[in-house]
Structure formats: structure tokens, C-alpha cells
Protein backbone atom coordinates (compact mmCIF):
# COMPACT_ATOMS: atom_id res chain seq x y z
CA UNK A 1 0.00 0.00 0.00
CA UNK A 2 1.31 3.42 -0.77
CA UNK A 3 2.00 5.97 1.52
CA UNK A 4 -0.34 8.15 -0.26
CA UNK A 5 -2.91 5.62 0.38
CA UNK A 6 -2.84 6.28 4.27
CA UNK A 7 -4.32 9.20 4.37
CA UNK A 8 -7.66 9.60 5.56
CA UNK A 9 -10.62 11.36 3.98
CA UNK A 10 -12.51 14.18 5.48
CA UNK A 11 -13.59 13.56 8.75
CA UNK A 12 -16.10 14.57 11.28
CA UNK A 13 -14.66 15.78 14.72
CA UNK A 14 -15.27 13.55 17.38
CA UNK A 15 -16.66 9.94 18.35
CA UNK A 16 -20.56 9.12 17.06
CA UNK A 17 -20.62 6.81 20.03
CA UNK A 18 -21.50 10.05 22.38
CA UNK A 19 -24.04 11.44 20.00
CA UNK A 20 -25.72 8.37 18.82
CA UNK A 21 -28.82 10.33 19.56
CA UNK A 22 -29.47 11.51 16.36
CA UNK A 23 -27.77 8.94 13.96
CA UNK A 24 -30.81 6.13 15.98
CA UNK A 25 -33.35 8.66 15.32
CA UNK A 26 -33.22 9.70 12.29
CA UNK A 27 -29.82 8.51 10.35
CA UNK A 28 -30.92 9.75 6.64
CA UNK A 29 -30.62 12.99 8.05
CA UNK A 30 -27.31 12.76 9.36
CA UNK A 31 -26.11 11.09 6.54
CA UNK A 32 -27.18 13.86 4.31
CA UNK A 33 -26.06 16.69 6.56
CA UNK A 34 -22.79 14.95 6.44
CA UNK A 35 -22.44 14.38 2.71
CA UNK A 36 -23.27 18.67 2.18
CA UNK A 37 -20.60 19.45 5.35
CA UNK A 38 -17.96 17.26 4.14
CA UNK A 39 -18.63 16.10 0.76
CA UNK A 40 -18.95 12.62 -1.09
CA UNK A 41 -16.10 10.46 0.89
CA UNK A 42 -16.64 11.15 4.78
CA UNK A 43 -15.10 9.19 7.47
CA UNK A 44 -17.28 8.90 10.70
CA UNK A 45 -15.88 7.61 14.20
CA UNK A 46 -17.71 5.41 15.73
CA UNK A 47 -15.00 5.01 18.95
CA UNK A 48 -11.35 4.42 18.24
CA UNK A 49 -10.20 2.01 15.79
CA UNK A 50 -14.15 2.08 14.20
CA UNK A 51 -15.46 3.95 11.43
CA UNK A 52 -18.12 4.55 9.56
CA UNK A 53 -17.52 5.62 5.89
CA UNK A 54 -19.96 7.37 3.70
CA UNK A 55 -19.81 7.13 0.03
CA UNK A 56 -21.99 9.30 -1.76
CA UNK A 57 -20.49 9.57 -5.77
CA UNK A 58 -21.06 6.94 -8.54
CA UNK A 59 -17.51 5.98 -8.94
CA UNK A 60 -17.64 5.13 -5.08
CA UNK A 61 -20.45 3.09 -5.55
CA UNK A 62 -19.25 1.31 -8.18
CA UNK A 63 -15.84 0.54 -6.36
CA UNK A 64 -17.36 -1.08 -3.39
CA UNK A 65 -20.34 -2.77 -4.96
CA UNK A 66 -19.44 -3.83 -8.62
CA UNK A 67 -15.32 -3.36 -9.40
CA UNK A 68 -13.90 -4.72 -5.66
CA UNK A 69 -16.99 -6.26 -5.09
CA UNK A 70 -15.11 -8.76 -3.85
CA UNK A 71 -13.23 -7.10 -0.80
CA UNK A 72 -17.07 -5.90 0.52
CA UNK A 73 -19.29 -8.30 2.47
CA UNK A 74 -22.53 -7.50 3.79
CA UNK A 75 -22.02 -6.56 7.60
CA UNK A 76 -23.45 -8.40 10.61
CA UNK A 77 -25.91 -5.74 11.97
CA UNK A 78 -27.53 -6.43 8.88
CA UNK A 79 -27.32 -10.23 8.55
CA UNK A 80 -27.87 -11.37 12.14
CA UNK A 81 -31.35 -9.83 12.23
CA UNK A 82 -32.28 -11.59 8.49
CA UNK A 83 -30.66 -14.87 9.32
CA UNK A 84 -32.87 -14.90 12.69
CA UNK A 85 -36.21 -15.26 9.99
CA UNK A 86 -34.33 -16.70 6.97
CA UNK A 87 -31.42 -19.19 7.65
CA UNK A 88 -28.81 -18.94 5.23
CA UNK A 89 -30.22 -17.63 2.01
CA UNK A 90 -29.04 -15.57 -1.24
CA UNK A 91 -29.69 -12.29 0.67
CA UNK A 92 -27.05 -12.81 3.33
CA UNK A 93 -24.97 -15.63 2.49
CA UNK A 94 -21.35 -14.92 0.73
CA UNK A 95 -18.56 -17.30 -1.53
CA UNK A 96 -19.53 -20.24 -2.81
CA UNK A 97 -22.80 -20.42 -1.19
CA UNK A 98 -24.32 -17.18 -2.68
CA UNK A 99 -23.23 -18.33 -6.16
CA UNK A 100 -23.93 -21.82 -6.02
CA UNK A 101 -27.60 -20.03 -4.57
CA UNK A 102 -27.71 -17.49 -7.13
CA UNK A 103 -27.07 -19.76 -10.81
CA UNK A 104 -29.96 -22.03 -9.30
CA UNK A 105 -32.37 -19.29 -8.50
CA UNK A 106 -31.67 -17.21 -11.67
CA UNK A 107 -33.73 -19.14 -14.28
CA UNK A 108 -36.93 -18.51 -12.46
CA UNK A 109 -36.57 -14.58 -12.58
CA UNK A 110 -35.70 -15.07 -16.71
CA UNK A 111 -38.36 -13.00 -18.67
CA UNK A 112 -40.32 -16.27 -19.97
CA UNK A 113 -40.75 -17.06 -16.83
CA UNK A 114 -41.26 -13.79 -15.58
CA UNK A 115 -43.98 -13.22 -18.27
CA UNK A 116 -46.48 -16.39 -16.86
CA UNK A 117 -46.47 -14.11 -13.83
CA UNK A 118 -48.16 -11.16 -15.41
CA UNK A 119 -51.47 -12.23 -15.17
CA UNK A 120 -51.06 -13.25 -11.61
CA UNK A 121 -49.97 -9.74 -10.66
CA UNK A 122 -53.21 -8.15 -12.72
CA UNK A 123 -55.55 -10.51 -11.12
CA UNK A 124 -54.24 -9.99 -8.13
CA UNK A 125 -54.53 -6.48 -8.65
CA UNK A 126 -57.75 -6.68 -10.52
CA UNK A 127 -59.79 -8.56 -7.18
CA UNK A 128 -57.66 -5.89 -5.05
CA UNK A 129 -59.78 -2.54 -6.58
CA UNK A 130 -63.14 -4.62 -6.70
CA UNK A 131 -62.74 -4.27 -2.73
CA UNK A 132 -62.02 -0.17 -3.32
CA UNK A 133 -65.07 -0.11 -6.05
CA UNK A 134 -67.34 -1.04 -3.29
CA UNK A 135 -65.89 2.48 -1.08
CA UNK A 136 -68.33 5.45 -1.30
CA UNK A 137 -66.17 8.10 -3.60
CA UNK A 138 -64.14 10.31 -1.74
CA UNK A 139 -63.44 7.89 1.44
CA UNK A 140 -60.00 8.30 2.86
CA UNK A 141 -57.54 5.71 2.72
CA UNK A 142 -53.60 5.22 3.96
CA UNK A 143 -52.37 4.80 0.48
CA UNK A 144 -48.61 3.12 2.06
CA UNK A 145 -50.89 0.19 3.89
CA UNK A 146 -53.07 -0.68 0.91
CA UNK A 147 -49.91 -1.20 -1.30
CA UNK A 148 -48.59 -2.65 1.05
CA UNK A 149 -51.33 -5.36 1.44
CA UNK A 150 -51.59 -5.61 -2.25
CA UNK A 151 -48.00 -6.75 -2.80
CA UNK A 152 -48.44 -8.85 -0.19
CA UNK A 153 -50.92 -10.37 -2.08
CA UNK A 154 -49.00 -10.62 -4.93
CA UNK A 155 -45.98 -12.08 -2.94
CA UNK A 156 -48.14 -14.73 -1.57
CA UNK A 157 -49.53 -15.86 -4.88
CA UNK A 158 -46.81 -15.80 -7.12
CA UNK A 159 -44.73 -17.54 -4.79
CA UNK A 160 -46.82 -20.48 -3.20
CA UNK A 161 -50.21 -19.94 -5.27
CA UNK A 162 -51.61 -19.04 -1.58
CA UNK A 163 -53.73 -15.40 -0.53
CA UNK A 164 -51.20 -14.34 2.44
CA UNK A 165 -52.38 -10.73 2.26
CA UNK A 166 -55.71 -11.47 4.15
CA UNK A 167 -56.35 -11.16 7.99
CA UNK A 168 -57.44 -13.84 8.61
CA UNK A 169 -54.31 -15.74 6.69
CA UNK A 170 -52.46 -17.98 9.69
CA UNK A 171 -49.26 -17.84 7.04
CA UNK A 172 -49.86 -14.12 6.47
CA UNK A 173 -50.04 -13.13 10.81
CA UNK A 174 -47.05 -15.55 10.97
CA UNK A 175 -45.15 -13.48 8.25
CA UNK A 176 -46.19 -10.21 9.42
CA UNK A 177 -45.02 -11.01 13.05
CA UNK A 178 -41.93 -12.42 12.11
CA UNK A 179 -40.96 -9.38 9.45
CA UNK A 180 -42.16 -6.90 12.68
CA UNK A 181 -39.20 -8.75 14.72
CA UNK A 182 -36.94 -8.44 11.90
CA UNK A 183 -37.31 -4.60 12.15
CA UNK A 184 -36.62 -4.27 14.90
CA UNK A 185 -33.68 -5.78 15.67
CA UNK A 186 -32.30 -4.33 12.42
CA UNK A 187 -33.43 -0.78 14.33
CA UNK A 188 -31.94 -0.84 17.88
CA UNK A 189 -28.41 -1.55 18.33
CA UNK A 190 -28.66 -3.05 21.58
CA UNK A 191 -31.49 -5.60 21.96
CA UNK A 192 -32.43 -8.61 24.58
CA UNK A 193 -30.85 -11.55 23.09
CA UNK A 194 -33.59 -13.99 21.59
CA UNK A 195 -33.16 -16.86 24.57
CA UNK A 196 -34.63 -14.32 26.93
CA UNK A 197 -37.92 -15.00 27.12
CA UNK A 198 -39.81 -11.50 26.70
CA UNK A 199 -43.02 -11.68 25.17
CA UNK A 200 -41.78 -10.02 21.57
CA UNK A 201 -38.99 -12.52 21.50
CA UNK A 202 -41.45 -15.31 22.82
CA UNK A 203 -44.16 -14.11 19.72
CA UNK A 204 -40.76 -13.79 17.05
CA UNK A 205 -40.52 -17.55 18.29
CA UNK A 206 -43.67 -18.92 17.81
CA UNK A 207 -44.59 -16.95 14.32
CA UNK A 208 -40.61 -18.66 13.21
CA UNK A 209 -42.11 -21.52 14.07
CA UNK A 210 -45.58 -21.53 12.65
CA UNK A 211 -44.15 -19.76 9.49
CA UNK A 212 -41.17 -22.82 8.60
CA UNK A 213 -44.56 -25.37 9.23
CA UNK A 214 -46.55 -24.12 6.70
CA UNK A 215 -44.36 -22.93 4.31
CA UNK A 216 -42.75 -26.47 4.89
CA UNK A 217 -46.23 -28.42 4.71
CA UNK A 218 -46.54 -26.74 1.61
CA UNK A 219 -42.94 -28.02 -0.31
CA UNK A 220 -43.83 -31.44 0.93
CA UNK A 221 -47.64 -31.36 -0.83
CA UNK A 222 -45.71 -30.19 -3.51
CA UNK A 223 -43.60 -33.19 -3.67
CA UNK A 224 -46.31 -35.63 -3.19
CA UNK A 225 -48.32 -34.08 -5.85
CA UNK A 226 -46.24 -32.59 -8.18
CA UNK A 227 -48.66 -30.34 -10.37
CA UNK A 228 -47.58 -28.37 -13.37
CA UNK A 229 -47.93 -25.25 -11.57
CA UNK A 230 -46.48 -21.96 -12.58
CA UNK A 231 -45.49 -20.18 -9.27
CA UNK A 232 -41.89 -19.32 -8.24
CA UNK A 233 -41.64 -22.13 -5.64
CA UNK A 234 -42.12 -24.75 -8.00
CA UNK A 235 -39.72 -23.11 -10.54
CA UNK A 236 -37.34 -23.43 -7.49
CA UNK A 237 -38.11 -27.04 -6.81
CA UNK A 238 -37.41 -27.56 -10.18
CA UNK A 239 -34.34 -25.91 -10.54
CA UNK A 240 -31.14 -28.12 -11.16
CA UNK A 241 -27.41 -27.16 -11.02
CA UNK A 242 -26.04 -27.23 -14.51
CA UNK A 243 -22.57 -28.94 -13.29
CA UNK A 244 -23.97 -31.50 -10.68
CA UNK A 245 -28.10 -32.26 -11.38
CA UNK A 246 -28.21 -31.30 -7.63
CA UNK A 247 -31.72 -29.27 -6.34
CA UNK A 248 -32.39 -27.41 -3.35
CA UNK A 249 -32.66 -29.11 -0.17
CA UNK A 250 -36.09 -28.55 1.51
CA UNK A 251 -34.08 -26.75 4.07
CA UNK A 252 -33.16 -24.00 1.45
CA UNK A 253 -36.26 -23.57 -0.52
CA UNK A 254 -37.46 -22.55 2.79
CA UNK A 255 -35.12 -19.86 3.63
CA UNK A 256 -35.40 -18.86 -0.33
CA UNK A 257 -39.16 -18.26 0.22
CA UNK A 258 -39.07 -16.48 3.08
CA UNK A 259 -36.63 -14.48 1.78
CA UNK A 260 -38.43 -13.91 -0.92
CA UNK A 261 -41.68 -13.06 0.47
CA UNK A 262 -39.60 -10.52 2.74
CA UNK A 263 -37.65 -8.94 -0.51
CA UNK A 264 -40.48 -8.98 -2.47
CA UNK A 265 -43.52 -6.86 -1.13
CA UNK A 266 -41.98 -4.31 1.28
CA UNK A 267 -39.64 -2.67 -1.28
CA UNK A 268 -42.40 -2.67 -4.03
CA UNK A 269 -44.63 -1.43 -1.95
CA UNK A 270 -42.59 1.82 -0.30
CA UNK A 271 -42.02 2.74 -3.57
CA UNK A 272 -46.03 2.83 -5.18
CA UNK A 273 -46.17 4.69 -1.73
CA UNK A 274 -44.18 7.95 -2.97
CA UNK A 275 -45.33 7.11 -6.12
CA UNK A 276 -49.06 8.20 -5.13
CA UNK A 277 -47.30 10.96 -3.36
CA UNK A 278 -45.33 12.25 -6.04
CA UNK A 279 -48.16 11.94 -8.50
CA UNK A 280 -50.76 13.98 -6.15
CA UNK A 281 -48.05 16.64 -6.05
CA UNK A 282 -47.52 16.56 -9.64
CA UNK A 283 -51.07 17.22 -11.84
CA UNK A 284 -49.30 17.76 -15.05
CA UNK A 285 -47.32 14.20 -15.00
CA UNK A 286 -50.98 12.64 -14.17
CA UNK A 287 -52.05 14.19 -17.27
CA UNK A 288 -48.99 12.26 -19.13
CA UNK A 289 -49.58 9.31 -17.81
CA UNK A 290 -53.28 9.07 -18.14
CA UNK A 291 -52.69 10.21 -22.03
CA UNK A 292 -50.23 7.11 -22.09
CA UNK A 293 -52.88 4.66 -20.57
CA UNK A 294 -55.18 5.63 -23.08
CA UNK A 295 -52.94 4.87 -26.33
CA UNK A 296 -52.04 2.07 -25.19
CA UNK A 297 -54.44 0.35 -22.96
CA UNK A 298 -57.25 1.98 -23.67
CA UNK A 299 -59.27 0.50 -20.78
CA UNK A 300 -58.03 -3.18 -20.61
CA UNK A 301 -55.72 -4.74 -18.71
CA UNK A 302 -52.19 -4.58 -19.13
CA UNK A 303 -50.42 -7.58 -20.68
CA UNK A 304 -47.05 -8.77 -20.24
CA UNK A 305 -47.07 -8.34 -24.25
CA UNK A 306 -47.98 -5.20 -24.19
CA UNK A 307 -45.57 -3.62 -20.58
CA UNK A 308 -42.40 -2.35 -22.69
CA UNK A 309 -45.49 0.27 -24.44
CA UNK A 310 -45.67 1.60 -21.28
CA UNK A 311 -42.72 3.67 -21.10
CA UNK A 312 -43.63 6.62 -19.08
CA UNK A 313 -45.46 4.60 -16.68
CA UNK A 314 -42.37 2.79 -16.25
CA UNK A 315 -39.98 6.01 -16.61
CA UNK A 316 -42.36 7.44 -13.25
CA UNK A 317 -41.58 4.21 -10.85
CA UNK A 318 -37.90 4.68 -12.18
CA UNK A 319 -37.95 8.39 -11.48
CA UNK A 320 -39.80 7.52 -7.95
CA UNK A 321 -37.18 5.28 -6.96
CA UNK A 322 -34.29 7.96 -7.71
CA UNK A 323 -35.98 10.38 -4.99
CA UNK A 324 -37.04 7.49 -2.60
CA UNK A 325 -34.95 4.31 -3.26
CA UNK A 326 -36.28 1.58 -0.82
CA UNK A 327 -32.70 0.41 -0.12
CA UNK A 328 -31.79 3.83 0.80
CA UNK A 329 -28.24 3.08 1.85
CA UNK A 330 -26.40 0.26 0.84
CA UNK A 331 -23.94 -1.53 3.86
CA UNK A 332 -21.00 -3.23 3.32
CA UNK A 333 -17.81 -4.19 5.96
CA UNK A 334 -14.35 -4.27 4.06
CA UNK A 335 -12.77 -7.36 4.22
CA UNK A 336 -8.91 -6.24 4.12
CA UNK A 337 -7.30 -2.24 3.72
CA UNK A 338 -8.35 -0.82 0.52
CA UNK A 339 -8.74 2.37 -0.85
CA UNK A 340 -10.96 4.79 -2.83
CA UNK A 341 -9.76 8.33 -4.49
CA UNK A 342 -6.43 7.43 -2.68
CA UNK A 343 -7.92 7.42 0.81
CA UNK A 344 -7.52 4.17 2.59
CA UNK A 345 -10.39 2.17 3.79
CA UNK A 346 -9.31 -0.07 6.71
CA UNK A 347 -10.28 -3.60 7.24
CA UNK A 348 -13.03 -3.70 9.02
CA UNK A 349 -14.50 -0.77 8.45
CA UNK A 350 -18.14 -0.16 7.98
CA UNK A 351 -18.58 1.53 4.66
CA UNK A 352 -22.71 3.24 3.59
CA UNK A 353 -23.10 3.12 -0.11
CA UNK A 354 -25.32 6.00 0.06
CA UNK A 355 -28.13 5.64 -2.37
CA UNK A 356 -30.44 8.70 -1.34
CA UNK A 357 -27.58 11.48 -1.79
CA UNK A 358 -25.79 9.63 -5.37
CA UNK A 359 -29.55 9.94 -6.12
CA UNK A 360 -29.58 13.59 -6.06
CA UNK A 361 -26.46 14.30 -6.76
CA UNK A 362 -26.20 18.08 -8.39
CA UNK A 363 -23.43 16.78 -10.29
CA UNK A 364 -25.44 14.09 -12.33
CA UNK A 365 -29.00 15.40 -12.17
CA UNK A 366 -30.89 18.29 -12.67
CA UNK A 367 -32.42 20.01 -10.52
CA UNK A 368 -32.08 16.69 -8.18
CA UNK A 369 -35.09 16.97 -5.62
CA UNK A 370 -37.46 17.81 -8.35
CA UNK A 371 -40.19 15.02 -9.51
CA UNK A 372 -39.16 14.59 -13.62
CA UNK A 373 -39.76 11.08 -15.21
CA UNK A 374 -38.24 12.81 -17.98
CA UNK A 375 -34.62 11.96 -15.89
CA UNK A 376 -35.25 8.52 -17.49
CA UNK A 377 -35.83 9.35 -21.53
CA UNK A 378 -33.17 6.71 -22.98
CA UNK A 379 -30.44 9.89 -24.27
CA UNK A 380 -30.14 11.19 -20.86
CA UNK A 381 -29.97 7.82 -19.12
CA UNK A 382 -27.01 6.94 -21.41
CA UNK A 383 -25.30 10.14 -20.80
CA UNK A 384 -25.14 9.04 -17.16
CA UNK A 385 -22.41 6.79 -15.17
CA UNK A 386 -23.28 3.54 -14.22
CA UNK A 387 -24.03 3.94 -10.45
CA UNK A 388 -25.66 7.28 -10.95
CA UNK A 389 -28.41 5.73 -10.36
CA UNK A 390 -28.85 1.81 -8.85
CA UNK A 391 -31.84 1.00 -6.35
CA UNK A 392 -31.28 -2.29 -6.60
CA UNK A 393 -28.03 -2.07 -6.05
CA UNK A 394 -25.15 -3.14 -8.23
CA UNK A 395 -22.46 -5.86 -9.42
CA UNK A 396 -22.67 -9.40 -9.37
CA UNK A 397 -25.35 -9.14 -6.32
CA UNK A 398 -27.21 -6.60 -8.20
CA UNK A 399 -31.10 -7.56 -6.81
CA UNK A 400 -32.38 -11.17 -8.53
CA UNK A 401 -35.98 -9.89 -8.58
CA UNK A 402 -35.09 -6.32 -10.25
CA UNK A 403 -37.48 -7.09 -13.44
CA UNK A 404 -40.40 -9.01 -11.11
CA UNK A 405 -40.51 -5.64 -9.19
CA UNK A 406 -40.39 -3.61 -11.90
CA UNK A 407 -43.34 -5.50 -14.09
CA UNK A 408 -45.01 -5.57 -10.72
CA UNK A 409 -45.05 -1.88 -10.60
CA UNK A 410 -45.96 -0.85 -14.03
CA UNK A 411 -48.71 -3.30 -13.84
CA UNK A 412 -50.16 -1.90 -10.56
CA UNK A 413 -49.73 2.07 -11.66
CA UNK A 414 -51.73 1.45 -15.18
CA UNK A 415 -54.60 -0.46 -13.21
CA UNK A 416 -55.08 1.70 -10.51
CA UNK A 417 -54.40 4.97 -12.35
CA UNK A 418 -56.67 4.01 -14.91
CA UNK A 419 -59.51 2.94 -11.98
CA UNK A 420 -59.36 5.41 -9.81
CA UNK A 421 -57.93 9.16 -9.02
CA UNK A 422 -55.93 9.59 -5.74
CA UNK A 423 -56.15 12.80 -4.04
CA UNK A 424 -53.61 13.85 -1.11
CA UNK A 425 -55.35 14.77 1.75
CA UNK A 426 -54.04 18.38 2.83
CA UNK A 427 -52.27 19.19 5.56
CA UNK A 428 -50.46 16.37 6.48
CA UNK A 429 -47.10 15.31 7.90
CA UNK A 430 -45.21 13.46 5.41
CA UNK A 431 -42.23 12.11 6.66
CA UNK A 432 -39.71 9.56 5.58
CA UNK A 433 -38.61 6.99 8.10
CA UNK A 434 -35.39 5.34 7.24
CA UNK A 435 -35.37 2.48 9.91
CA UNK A 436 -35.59 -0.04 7.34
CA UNK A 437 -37.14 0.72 3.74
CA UNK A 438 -37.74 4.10 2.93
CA UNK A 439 -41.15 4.49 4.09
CA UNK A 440 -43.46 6.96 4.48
CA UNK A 441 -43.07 7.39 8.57
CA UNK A 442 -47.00 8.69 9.41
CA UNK A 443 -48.81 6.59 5.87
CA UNK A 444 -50.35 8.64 3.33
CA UNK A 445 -53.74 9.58 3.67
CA UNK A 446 -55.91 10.29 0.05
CA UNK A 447 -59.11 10.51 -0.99
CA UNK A 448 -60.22 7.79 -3.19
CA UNK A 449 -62.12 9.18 -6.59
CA UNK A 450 -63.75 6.77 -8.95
CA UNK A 451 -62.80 7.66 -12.70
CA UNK A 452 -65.44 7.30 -15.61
């Protein structure tokens, strides 16, 4: 290592250990006072001989998630809490596991396989609004829960065939239990360890255990009566490994699904969130989108067929996700000293890909915290640097169900948009909380408006 190398990168005066305060509370907005005090490579003392570092330019990003990949791992504050409701699964495991993982599970997110899927996702959808047709027009609903119920719905059936989203769903409370737990422990740095037997560790336990059971009960039924169904578990039960025939384990198909189910409706659905925000704020992009719907749709349904037509539709959930990427920040430990624009990165450090601020970077957007689907016309995108822009992150462990999430969303924007108007209710608090996803902290109240 050179000497230049050594050097450390701007730094912020004192240990974060006595001011944790704020960081707990609300860490997007230290992050992001951080990033405008000391620019886009900030070192951040935990206590001595810890850091945090926080990376906020493309070339950054690309560095620790795609070039050196390899010298990154995903850190333990983040995998502990995952593992706890998972096992060992593609979203936390590393080396040979994660690829071994990854090249089995890949074949079921290919587009021909993706594309049996539409039509799940618009009936889903489709029995979803028959519940909001029956609401008297103008009745206010929280816009973040109901997409939030819907893609759990949609989680539930493309996955097992199975209605989690419903109250009365034992899988569903199980899930919803266990994914509560999840947050959080990923939330509070110091928490009662899990063989102490308080009653939230006591209900994690029980929903773990009810959870594994059904989802289990399920893979077995499967194997005693194999049916040629088209969900992503039995794409999984049927997936081989090229070199050695070998299939999943029952074992890992169930940490896959749960992982899946856990990937697969919160991030979807914090993003349709601000996307109903953004669009209530925003009357002349409505008008866009609507004309869009129209041309192409004209009333029916959309088909997978008939998805890549819809390219402003798709060009608003892209622009969405630039102002409120679910994975807000991106967390990685380095494996051995490294270093980035010549400042060294020590082993062991914890290193924040920061996702919100490369987002709005005034260096490779205009006028960043403004709404403009426009960002994502094809010229300008290609005038861009790769990690400009990457809410499902990057490199080799770039997110498996990017295009699932994706065809999710542009399905559920042209159904509802072209069902019903959403109007923001005034005079609210809209906040962001950061604890996990990028959520909207207090919901998002609107009116619901029939369209004719």
C-alpha cells in the first residue's frame, strides 16, 4: 500500500458513540447533513479504531459494490437480524454459497418465466380494486398500507399460489409477526438476546415456528403431488445445477421463500407509496400518464405483451425510486485495507453506499429533488455513469428480482391509475422513516375518486 494511500478522507470531529442520539433517530438525516458538510467520501468515528464511511459519488459506488466487489461483504448488523427469519439464504450468504444459490435461482426470474407471472400480478390487482369499487367516492384511505397489502398479495400468490395478504391468513399473521421482529432488531443496536424469554422474543418464536410449518407443509404437498404449476416455488423445486443435477434441499427452498416473500412486497410497496405521493403533487405528470394509458391500454388490462409500451409509466416508478430508493443506503464491511480516491479504507470498516444522496447528486441530475420522469428518456440515461443511479443495487449481487418488481409496478400504476384518481389529503405530515425501507413514517392519507 502506498503511503499516499494512508491518508484519511474528510472527517467529522469527534466519536458518534457520544451522539448516537441523532444517527438512531433519524440517520438519513445525518447522513445527508454529512455528505453537504464534508462532501462525497466522509469518514465517521464510531469510537477508536471504528469507522463509519460514507460514500456518496457513482464511482464510489461502483468501487465497493461492482469493481472490488469482492473485498465488501454484507455486515453483521444487517445479517444477524435476516438470518434470525431466513437461515442462510441468497440475501445474506457470501462465496460459494451465494453463487452456487444465485445460478440455481436465476432461471426462475428469466423474462419467460417472468412473463407467466403477469397475469397473476393483474388478477391480483384486478380482485384488489373490486374491494375499493365497493368504497363510497371520496373515502380516505392510507395509500402506504393498501400497497402494502396488495404486494403482499401478490408475494403470496406468485410464490406459493396461496392469498397471504388477508387477515385472517395464519401464514400471512405468521409473516407479518416475524418481518415486525426483523425490524426491529435491524433498528436498535442493543437488543435482549432472543433466549430471553420476553413476550416479543417469545411471539418472534412462535410466528418462526408456525411460518417454517406451513411454508414447509406446503414443499412437501408439492412433492407428493407434483402439479404443473407456474409459481416461483415450483420453478425453485425444479431448478437443477447445470454442473452437478443437484436441487435445493427442503431446508433451502425454505429460507429462499421467506426471503423472498420478505424482498419482495416491502420494497415494491414503499415505492407505489411515494409514487401516489409524487403523482398527487404533480397534476401535469398525471395528465402524461393518463394520455399514455389511453394509447395504449385503452381500458383493458395490461399484458405482459404489451408492458415495454408503457414507457412513461415505467420512466415514473424509475424516477420515484431515484428520490425514494427503498434500499436507501447500501452496507457493506471491508474485508482487508483498501482504498478509494487514494484514501484508505481499513479492514473492518463499515462503509454506507449512500443511495439517497448519489440519487440527487447536483453533479449528475438536474435540478435533483425535483419530480421529472423525464430523468429517465433513454439519451439522458445513457449520458449518465453507471451507479448514478442503482436502487437495486449493483455488481454481481445486483437484486435477482429487479425485473419481477419492476413489471409488478408498471402493472399496478396502469390499473389503478386508470380505476381510480388519488387525491392527497391536505395538511399532512409526510415524513420519511429510514429504519428499514424508505417508508413513508405517518402513511399517506388520500381521498379515493372513482374515474369514468
Amino acid at each position: 500500500m502506498t503511503v499516499q494511500s494512508r491518508k484519511s478522507p474528510p472527517t467529522h470531529p469527534g466519536y458518534l458513540v457520544f451522539n448516537s442520539k441523532e444517527i438512531k433517530e433519524n440517520p438519513l438525516n445525518f447522513y445527508n447533513r454529512m455528505w453537504k458538510e464534508y462532501g462525497d467520501l466522509v469518514r465517521l468515528p464510531i469510537m477508536p479504531n471504528y469507522s463509519i464511511y460514507l460514500l456518496a459519488h457513482p464511482s464510489y459506488a461502483e468501487h465497493v459494490l461492482s469493481t472490488h466487489q469482492e473485498l465488501y461483504a454484507k455486515p453483521d448488523i444487517v445479517n444477524k437480524p435476516f438470518n434470525l427469519m431466513m437461515g442462510e439464504s441468497i440475501l445474506t450468504s457470501e462465496g460459494d454459497f451465494w453463487l452456487k444459490h444465485r445460478r440455481l435461482m436465476q432461471p426462475a426470474f428469466h423474462m419467460k418465466q417472468l412473463a407467466k407471472l403477469a397475469d397473476v400480478m393483474v388478477s391480483c390487482t384486478e380482485s384488489f380494486l373490486q374491494e375499493w369499487e365497493k368504497k363510497p367516492d371520496g373515502e380516505v384511505i392510507d395509500i402506504a398500507e393498501e400497497t402494502l397489502r396488495l404486494t403482499l398479495k401478490i408475494a403470496g400468490q406468485t410464490l406459493f399460489s396461496k392469498d397471504i395478504s388477508d387477515e385472517d391468513s395464519v401464514l400471512g399473521q405468521a409473516f407479518r409477526t416475524g418481518y415486525e421482529f426483523i425490524n426491529y432488531k435491524m433498528n436498535n443496536l442493543w437488543t435482549e438476546p432472543l433466549w430471553i424469554p420476553t413476550s416479543r422474543n417469545q411471539g418472534f418464536r412462535q410466528a418462526k415456528q408456525t411460518l417454517d410449518k406451513l411454508v414447509l407443509d406446503i414443499i412437501n404437498s408439492r412433492r407428493q403431488n407434483p402439479q404443473n404449476r407456474q409459481d416461483l416455488l415450483s420453478m425453485l423445486m425444479s431448478a437443477q445445477d447445470e454442473e452437478t443435477g443437484e436441487r435445493m434441499s427442503d431446508k433451502q427452498l425454505l429460507s429462499e421463500a421467506i426471503t423472498l416473500l420478505v424482498a419482495g412486497h416491502e420494497t415494491v410497496a414503499s415505492g407505489l407509496a411515494w409514487t401516489w405521493y409524487l403523482l398527487a403533487e404533480n397534476p401535469n405528470i398525471i395528465e402524461q400518464l393518463q394520455s399514455e394509458l389511453r394509447r395504449v391500454l385503452n381500458g383493458s388490462n395490461p399484458s405482459f405483451e404489451k408492458l415495454p409500451q408503457l414507457e412513461y409509466t415505467r420512466r415514473v416508478f424509475d424516477e420515484t425510486l431515484r428520490l425514494y430508493p427503498p434500499a436507501w443506503a447500501m452496507p457493506r464491511t471491508s474485508k482487508q485495507d483498501d482504498q478509494i480516491q487514494g484514501y484508505l479504507i481499513p479492514k473492518n470498516s463499515l462503509i454506507t453506499v449512500a443511495a439517497f444522496m448519489i440519487h440527487r447528486h447536483p453533479e449528475f441530475w438536474e435540478n435533483p429533488d425535483q419530480f421529472n420522469p423525464d430523468n429517465f428518456l433513454p439519451e439522458k440515461v445513457n449520458q449518465k455513469p453507471n451507479f448514478a443511479y442503482f436502487p437495486f443495487g449493483g455488481g454481481k449481487r445486483i437484486c435477482i428480482g429487479k425485473s419481477f418488481a419492476l413489471m409488478e409496478a408498471t402493472i399496478i400504476i396502469a390499473l389503478i391509475s386508470q380505476r381510480f384518481k388519488l387525491e392527497l389529503l391536505p395538511n399532512q405530515n409526510i415524513e420519511i422513516d429510514p429504519t428499514f425501507t424508505l417508508r413513508p413514517k405517518n402513511g399517506i392519507k388520500v381521498k379515493l375518486w372513482k374515474r369514468n
